[in-house]
Protein backbone atom coordinates (compact mmCIF):
# COMPACT_ATOMS: atom_id res chain seq x y z
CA UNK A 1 0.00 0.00 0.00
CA UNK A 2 1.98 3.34 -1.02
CA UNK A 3 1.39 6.53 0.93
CA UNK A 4 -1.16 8.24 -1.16
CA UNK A 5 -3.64 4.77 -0.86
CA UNK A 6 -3.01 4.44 3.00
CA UNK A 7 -3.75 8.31 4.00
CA UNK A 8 -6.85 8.01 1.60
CA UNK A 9 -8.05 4.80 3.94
CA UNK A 10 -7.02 6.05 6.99
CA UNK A 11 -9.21 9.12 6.36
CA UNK A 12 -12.41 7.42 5.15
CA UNK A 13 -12.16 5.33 7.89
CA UNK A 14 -12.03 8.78 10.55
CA UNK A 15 -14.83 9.66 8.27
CA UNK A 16 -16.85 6.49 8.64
CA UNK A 17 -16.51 7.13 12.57
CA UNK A 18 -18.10 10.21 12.66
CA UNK A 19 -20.90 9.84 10.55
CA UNK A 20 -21.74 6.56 13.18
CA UNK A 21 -21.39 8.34 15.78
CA UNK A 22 -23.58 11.27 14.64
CA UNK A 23 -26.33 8.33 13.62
CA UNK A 24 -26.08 7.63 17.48
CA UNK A 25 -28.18 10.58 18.14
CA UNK A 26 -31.78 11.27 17.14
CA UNK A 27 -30.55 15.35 16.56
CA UNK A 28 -27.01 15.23 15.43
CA UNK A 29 -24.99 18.55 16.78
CA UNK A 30 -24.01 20.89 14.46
CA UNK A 31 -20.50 20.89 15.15
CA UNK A 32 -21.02 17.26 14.28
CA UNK A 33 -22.10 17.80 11.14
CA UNK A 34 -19.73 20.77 10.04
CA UNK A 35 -17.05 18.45 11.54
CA UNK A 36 -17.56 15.03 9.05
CA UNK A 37 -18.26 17.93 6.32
CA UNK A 38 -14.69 18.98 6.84
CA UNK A 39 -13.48 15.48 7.02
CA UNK A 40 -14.85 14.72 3.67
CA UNK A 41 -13.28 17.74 2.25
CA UNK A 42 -9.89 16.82 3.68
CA UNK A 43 -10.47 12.81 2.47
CA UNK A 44 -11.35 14.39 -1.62
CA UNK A 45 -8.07 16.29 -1.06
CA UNK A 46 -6.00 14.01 -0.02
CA UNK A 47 -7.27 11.17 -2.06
CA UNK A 48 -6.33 13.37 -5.20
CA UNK A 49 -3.47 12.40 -7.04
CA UNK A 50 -1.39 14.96 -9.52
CA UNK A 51 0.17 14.17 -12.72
CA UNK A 52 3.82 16.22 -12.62
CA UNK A 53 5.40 15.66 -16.32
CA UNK A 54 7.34 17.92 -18.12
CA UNK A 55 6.09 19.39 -21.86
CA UNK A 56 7.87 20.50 -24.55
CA UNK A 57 8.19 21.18 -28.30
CA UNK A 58 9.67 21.58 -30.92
CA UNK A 59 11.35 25.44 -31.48
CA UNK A 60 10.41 25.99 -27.80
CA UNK A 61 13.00 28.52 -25.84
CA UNK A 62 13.02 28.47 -22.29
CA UNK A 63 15.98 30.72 -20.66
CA UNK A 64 16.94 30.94 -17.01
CA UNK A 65 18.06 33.05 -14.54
CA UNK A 66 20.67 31.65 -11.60
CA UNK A 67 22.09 34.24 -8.84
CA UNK A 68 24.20 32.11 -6.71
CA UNK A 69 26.67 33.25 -3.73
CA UNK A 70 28.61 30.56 -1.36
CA UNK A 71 31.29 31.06 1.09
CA UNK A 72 33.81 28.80 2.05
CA UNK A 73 35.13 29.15 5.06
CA UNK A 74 38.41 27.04 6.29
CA UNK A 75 39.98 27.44 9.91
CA UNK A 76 43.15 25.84 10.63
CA UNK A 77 44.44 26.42 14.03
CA UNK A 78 44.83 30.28 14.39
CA UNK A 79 44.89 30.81 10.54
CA UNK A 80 41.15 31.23 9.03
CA UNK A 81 40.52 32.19 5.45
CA UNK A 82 37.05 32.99 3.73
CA UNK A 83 36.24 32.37 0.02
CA UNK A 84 33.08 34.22 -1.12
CA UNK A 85 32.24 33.72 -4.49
CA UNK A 86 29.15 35.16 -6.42
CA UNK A 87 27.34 33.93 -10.18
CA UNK A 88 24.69 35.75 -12.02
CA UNK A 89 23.76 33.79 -15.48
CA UNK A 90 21.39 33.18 -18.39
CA UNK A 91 20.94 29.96 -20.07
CA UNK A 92 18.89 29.51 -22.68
CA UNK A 93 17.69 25.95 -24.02
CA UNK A 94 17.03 25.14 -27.19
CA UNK A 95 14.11 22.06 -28.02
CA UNK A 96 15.34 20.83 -31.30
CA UNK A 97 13.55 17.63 -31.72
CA UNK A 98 10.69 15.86 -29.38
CA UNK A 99 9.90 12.06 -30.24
CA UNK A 100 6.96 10.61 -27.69
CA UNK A 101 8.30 11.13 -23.84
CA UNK A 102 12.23 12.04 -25.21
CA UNK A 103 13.01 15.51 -26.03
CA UNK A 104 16.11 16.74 -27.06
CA UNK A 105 17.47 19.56 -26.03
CA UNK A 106 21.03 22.24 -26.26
CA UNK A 107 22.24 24.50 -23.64
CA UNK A 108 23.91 28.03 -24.35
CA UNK A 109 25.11 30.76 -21.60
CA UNK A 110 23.93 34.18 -23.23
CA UNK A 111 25.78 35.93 -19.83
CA UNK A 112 27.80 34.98 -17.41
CA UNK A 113 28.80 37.68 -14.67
CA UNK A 114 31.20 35.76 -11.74
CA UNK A 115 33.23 37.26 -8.70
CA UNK A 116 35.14 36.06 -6.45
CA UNK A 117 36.87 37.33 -3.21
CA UNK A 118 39.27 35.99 -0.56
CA UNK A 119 39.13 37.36 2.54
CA UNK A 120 39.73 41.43 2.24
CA UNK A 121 41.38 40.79 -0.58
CA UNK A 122 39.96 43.30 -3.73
CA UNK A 123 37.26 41.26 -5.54
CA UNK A 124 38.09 39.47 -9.03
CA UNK A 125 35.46 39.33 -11.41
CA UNK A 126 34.58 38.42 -14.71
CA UNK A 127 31.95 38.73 -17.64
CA UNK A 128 31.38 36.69 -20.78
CA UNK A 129 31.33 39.87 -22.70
CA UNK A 130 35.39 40.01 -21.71
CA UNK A 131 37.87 39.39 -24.25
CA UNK A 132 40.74 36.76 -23.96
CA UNK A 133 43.30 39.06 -22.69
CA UNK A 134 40.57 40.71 -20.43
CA UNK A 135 40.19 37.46 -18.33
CA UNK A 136 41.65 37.23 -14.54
CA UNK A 137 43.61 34.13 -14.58
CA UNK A 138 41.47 33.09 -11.70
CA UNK A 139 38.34 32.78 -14.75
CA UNK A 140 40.42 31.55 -17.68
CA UNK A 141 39.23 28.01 -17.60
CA UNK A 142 35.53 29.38 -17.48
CA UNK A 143 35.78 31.72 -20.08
CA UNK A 144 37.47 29.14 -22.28
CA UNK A 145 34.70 26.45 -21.52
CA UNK A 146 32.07 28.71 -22.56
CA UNK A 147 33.07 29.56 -26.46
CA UNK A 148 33.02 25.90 -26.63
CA UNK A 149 29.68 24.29 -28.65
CA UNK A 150 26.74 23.95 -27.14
CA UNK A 151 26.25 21.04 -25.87
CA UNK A 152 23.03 18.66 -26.59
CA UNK A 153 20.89 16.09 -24.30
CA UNK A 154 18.17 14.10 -23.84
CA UNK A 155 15.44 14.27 -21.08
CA UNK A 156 12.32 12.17 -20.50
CA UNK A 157 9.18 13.96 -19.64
CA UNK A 158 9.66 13.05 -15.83
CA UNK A 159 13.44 14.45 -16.19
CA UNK A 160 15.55 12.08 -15.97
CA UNK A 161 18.69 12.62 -19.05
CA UNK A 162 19.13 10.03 -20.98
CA UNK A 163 22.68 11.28 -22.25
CA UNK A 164 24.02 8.84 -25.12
CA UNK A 165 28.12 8.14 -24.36
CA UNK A 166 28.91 9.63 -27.81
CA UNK A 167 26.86 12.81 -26.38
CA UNK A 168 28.46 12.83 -22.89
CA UNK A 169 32.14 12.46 -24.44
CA UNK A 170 31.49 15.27 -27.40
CA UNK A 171 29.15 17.91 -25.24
CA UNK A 172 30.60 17.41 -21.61
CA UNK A 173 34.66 16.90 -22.11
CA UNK A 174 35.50 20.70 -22.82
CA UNK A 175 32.66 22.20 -20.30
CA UNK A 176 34.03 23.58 -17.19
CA UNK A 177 31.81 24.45 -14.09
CA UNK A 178 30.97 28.22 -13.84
CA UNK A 179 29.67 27.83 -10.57
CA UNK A 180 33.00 27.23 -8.68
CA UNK A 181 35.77 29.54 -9.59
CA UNK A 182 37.71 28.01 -6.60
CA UNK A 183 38.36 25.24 -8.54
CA UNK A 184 40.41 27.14 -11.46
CA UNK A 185 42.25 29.05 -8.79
CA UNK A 186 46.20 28.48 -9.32
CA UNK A 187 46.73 28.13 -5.71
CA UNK A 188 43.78 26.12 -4.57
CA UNK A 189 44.26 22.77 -2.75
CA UNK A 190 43.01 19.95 -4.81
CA UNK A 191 41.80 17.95 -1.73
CA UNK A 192 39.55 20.54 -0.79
CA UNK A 193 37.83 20.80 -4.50
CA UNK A 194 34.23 20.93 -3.87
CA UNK A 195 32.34 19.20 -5.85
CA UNK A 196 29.04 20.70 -6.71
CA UNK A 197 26.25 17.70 -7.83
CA UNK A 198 24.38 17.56 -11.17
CA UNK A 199 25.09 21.44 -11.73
CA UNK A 200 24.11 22.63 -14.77
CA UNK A 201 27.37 22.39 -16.88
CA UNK A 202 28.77 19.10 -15.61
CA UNK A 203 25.29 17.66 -16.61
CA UNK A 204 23.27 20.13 -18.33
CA UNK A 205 20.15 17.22 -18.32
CA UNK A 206 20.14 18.59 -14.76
CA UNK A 207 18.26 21.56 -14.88
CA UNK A 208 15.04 19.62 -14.64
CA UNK A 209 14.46 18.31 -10.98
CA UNK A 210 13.13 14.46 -11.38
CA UNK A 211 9.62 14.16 -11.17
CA UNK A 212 7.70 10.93 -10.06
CA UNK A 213 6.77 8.39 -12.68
CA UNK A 214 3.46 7.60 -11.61
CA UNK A 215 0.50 10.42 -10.01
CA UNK A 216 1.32 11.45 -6.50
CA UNK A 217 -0.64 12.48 -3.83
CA UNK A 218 -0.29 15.70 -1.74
CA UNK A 219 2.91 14.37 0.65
CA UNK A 220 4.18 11.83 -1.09
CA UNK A 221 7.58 11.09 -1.92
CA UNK A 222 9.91 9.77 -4.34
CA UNK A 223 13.76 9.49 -5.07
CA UNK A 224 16.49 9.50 -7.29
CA UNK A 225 20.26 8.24 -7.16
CA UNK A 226 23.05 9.32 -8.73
CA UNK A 227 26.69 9.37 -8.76
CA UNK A 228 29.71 12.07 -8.54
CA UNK A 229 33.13 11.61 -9.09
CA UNK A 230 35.62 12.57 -6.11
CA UNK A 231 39.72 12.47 -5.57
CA UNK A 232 41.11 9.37 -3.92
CA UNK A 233 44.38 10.45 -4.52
CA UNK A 234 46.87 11.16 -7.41
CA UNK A 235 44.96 10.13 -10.87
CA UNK A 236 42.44 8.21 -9.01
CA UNK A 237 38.67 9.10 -9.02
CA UNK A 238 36.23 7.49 -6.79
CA UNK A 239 32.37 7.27 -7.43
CA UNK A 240 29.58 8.43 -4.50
CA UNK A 241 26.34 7.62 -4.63
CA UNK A 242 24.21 10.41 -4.10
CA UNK A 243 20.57 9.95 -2.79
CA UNK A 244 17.67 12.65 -3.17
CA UNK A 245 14.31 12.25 -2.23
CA UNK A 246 11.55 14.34 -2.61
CA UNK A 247 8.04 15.62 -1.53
CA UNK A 248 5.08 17.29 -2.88
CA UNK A 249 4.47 20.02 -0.63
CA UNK A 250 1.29 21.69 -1.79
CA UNK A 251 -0.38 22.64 -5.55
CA UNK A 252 -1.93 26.16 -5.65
CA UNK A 253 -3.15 27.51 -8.73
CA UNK A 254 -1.97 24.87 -10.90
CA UNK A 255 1.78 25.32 -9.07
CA UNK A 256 2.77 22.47 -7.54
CA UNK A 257 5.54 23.20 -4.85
CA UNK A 258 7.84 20.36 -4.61
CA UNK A 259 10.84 20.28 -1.70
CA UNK A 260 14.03 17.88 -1.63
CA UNK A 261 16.90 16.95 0.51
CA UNK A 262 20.11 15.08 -0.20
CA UNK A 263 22.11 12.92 1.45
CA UNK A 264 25.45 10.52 0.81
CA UNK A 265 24.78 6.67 0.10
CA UNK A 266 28.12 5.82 -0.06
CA UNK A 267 29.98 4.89 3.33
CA UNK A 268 32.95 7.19 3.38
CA UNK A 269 36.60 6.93 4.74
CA UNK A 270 38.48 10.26 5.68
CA UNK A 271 37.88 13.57 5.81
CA UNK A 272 39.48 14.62 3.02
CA UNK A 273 36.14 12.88 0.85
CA UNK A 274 34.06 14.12 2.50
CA UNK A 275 35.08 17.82 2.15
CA UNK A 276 34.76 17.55 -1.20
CA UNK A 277 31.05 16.42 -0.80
CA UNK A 278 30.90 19.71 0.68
CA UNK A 279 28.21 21.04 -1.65
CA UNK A 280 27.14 18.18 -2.97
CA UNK A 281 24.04 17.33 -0.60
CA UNK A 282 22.14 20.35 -0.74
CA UNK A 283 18.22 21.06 0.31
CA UNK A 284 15.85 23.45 -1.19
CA UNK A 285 12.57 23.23 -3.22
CA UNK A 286 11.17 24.14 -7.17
CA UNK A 287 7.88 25.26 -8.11
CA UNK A 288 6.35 23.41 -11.22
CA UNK A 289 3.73 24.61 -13.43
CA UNK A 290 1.38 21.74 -13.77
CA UNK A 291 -0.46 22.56 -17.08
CA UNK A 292 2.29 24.19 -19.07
CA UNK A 293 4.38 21.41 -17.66
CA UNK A 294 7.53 23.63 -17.31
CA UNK A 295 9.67 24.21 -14.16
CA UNK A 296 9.44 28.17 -13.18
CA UNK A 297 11.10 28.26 -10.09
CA UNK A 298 13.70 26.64 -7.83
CA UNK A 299 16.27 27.04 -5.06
CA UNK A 300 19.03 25.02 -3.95
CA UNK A 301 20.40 26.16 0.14
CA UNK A 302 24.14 24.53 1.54
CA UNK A 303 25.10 24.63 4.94
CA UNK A 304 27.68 21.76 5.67
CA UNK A 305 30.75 21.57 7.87
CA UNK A 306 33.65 18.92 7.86
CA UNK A 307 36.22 18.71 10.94
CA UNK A 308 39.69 17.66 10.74
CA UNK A 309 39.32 18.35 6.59
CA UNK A 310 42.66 20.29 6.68
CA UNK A 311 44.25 18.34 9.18
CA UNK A 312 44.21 18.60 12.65
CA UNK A 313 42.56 21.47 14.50
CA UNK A 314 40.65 22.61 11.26
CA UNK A 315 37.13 23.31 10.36
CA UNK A 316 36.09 23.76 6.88
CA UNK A 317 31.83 24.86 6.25
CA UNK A 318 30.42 25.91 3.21
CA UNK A 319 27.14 27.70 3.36
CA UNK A 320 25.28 29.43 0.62
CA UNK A 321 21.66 29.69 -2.03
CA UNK A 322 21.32 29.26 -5.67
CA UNK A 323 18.09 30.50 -7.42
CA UNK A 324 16.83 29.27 -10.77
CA UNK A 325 13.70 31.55 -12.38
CA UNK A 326 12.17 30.88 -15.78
CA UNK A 327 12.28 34.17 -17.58
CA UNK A 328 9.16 35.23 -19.20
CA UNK A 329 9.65 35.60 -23.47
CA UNK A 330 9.41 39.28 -23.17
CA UNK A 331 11.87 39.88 -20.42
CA UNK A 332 15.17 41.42 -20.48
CA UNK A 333 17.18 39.60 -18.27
CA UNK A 334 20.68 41.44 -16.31
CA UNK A 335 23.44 38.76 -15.10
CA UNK A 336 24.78 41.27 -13.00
């Protein structure tokens, strides 16, 4: 018996009860009766089941706006050091082809505005519009992943990517994250690499948040697993298994508001691992549009600490939002 089936019988059966035991009396109370009225309101509710697919066609446009800011903060004994970085972008993806529940789809940034700043050190920034010799050495690796092609997946209408290899090794291999500058730095520490799951330009299929495969009642749940690569030492990469499970909150107008939490599957060894997990479990919560079948809103929210990451007597925490907001046709969108 799944969720939606058990609240529905547990609620007819409350329902059931009342109506008996306003039989019981020859002139049932009116609290009595507005009370089994409410009941049956709350048993229709909850008994309803909603259909969450995404729906697209051919030609269709849909472009995106992402403001994100995290700070990573790292204490080792006396010495502390704080790492705020900032990313304000527009994607745009193109539907080129739809074939029954697979839809293919290509990914372009149209602007990319990024800063970054360690501790009271003077802020480094960088815009797409920038040219080659404009480009802080910090951004290079950014700016050079995003002249590269576009690069093309698959989804299914519940949104999970169905990325061919020939796809993943021609439209992934050249793209570089824009979404942590720390990693380009010249001076960062490779063990402390966060690694940031299913972001947009290590899988691009992962702007769409999954959505269940069968009708789901108000509360239920379903998951999704999948895997990110982290550093087990030199030229070895280790695979985590990355759980994410998620609820439907509420629909309101025809918006459904879905939340989600993540969490590590994989039993870990050393601390080292795990701070590069550091943003790779994050919480937050999208808003769907039911009838258009088209995601309009989400946010993602990190707040993790690892002790002992930098050795003894060290603390590292990353905390931080990212906001995703479909951009209506006429809009102007501003990355910065």
């Amino acid at each position: 018996m799944n969720f939606c089936t058990a609240l529905t019988v547990i609620l007819l059966a409350l329902q059931e009860a009342q109506s008996n035991a306003a039989g019981a009396t020859s002139q049932p109370a009116p609290a009595v009766t507005a009370t089994a009225t409410a009941t049956a309101t709350a048993t229709a509710a909850a008994a309803q089941t909603w259909s969450l697919k995404y729906q697209f066609h051919q030609g269709q446009q849909l472009r995106y706006q992402s403001r994100q800011q995290m700070t990573l903060e790292a204490q080792v004994g006396e010495n502390h050091r704080v790492d705020v970085s900032q990313v304000r972008q527009v994607r745009r993806y193109s539907v080129s082809d739809t074939n029954g529940d697979l839809t293919k789809l290509s990914m372009q940034f149209e602007d990319v505005w990024m800063q970054r700043q360690v501790d009271q050190e003077p802020a480094v920034e960088f815009r797409s519009s920038m040219k080659a010799g404009e480009v802080p050495e910090v951004f290079k690796n950014v700016a050079h992943s995003l002249r590269g092609a576009a690069p093309v997946f698959r989804v299914t209408g519940t949104g999970r990517s169905v990325a061919s290899a020939v796809d993943t090794a021609k439209d992934l291999k050249s793209l570089a994250s824009p979404v942590d500058p720390a990693a380009d730095s010249a001076d960062s520490d490779a063990s402390t690499t966060a690694v940031t799951a299913r972001d947009a330009a290590s899988d691009p299929g992962s702007f769409l948040m999954l959505l269940p495969d069968a009708p789901v009642c108000i509360g239920g749940t379903w998951k999704e697993e999948f895997q990110v690569q982290v550093r087990g030492g030199e030229n070895l990469q280790l695979p985590v298994q990355i759980l994410r499970t998620y609820r439907l909150e509420n629909v309101e107008n025809g918006i459904a508001r879905v939340t989600f939490r993540s969490s590590v599957r994989t039993p870990l060894r050393g601390t080292v691992i795990r701070s590069q997990l550091i943003q790779a479990t994050p919480s937050g919560s999208f808003l769907l549009d039911i009838s258009r079948g088209l995601m309009v809103q989400r946010e993602f929210r990190w707040n993790e600490t690892v002790i002992g990451a930098l050795g003894p007597e060290s603390i590292l925490s990353s905390h931080g939002t990212q906001t995703d907001e479909l951009l209506q046709a006429a809009a102007e969108p501003a990355a910065n």
